[in-house]
C-alpha atoms as a PDB file:
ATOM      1  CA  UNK A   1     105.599 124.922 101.184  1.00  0.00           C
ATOM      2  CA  UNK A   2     106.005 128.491  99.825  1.00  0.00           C
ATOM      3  CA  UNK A   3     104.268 129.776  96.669  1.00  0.00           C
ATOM      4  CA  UNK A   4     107.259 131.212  95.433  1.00  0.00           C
ATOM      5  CA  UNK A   5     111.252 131.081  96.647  1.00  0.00           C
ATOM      6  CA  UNK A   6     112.004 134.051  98.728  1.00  0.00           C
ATOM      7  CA  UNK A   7     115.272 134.555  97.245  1.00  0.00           C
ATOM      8  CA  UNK A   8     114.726 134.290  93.537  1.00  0.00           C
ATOM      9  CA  UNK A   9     111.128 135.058  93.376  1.00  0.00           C
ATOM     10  CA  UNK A  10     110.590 131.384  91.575  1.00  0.00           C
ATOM     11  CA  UNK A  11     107.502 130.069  91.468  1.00  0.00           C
ATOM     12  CA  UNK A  12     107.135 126.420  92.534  1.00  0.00           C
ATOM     13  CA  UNK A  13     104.184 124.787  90.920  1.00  0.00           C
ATOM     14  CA  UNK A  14     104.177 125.859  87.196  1.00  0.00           C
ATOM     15  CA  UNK A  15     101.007 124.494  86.892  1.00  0.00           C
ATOM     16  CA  UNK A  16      97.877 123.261  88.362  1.00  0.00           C
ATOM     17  CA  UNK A  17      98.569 119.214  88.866  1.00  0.00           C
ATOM     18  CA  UNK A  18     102.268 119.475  87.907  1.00  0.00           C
ATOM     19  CA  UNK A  19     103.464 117.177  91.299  1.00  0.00           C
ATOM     20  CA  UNK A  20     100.909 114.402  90.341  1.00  0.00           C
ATOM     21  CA  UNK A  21     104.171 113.077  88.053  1.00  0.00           C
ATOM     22  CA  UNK A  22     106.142 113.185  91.255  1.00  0.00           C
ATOM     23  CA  UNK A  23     104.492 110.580  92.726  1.00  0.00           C
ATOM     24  CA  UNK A  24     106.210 107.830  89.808  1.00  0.00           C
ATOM     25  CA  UNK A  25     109.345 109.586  90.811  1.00  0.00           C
ATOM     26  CA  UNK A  26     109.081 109.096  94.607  1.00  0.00           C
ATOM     27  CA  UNK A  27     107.993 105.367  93.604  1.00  0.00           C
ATOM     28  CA  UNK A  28     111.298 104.738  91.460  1.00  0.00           C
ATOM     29  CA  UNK A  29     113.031 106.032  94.737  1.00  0.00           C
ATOM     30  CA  UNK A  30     110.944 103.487  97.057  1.00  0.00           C
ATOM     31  CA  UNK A  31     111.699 100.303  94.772  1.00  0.00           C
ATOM     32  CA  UNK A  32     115.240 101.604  94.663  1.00  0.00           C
ATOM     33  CA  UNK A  33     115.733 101.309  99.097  1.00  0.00           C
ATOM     34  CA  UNK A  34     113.222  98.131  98.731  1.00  0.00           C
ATOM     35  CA  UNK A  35     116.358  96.631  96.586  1.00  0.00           C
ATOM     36  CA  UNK A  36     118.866  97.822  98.276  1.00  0.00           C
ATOM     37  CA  UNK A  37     117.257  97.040 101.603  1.00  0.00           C
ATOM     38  CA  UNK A  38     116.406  93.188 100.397  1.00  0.00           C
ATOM     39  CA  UNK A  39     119.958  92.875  99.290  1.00  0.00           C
ATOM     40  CA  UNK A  40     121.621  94.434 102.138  1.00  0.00           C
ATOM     41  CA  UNK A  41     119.230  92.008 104.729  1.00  0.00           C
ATOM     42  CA  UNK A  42     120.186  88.929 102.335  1.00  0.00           C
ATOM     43  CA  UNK A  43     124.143  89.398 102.434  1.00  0.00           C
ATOM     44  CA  UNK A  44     124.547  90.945 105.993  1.00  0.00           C
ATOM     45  CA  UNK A  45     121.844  88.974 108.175  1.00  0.00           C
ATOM     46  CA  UNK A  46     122.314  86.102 106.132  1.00  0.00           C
ATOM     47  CA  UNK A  47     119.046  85.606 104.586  1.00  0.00           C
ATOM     48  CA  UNK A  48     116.426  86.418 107.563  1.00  0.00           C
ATOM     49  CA  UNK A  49     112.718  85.318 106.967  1.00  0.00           C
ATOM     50  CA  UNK A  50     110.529  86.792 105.289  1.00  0.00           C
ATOM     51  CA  UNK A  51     108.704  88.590 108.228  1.00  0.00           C
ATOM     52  CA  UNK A  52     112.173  90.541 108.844  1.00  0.00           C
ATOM     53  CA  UNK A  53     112.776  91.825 104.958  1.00  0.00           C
ATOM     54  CA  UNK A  54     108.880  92.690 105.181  1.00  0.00           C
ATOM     55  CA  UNK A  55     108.820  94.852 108.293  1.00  0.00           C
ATOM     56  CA  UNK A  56     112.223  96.024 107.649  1.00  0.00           C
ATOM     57  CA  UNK A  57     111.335  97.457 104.310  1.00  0.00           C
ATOM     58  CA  UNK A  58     108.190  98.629 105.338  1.00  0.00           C
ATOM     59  CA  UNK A  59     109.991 100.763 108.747  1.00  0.00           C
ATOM     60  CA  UNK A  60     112.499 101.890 105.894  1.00  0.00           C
ATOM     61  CA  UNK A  61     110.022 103.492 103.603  1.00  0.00           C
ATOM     62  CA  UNK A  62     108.154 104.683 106.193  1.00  0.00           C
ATOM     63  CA  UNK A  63     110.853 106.706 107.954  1.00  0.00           C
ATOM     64  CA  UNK A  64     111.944 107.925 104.501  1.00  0.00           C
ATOM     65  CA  UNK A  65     109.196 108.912 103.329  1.00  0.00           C
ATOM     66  CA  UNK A  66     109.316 112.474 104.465  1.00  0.00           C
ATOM     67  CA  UNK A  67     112.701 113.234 102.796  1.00  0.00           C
ATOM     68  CA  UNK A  68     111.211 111.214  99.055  1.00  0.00           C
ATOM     69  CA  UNK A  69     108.315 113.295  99.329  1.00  0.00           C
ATOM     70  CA  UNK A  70     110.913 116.477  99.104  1.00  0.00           C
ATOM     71  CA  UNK A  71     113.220 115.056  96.977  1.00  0.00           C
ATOM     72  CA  UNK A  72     110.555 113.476  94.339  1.00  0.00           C
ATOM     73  CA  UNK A  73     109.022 116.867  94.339  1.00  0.00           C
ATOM     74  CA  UNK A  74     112.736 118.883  93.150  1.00  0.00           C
ATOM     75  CA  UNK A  75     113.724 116.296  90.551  1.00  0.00           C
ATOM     76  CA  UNK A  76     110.391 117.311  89.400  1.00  0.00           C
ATOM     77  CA  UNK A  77     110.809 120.822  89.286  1.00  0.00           C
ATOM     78  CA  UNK A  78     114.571 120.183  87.700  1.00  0.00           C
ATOM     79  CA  UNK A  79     113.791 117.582  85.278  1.00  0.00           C
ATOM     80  CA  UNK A  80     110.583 119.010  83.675  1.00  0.00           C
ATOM     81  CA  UNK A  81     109.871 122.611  85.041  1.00  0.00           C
ATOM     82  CA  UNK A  82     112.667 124.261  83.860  1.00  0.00           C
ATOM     83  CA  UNK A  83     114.280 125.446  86.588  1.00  0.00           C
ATOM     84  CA  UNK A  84     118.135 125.429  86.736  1.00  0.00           C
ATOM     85  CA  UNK A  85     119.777 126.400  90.695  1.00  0.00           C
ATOM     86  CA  UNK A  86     122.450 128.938  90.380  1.00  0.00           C
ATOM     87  CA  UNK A  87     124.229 129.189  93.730  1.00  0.00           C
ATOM     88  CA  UNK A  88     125.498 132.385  94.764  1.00  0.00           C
ATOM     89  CA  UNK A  89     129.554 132.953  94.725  1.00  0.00           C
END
């Protein structure tokens, strides 16, 4: 990850530790495709055993992991470092 955008110049950690809050974020987002996965395997496959809602949650999270990891990280830098995206016209 760059230091700094190259476009705007904006730094991206404020501060030393600042991303350690991301990590509750990227949680929320897990429980949230660990509901929506559960519910999804209930009503579509018609209530599977538990073996399939465990290692179909579990290949979920893992494959989306990269893109929480990203995504945990901006809301962090929107919510509570200030930073508000301006796109160019």
């Amino acid at each position: 990850m760059y230091e700094a955008c190259p476009d705007c110049g904006q730094h991206y950690e404020p501060e030393v530790g600042f991303y350690w809050g991301a990590m509750y974020v990227s949680y929320g987002f897990s429980v949230g495709i660990v509901v929506l996965v559960g519910v999804l395997l209930y009503y579509l496959a018609h209530d599977p055993p538990v073996w399939v809602y465990v290692s179909t949650v579990a290949a979920a999270v893992l494959l989306l992991t990269p893109l929480l990891f990203r995504y945990a990280r901006a809301v962090m830098l929107y919510f509570f470092g200030g930073v508000h995206y301006k796109p160019p016209r």
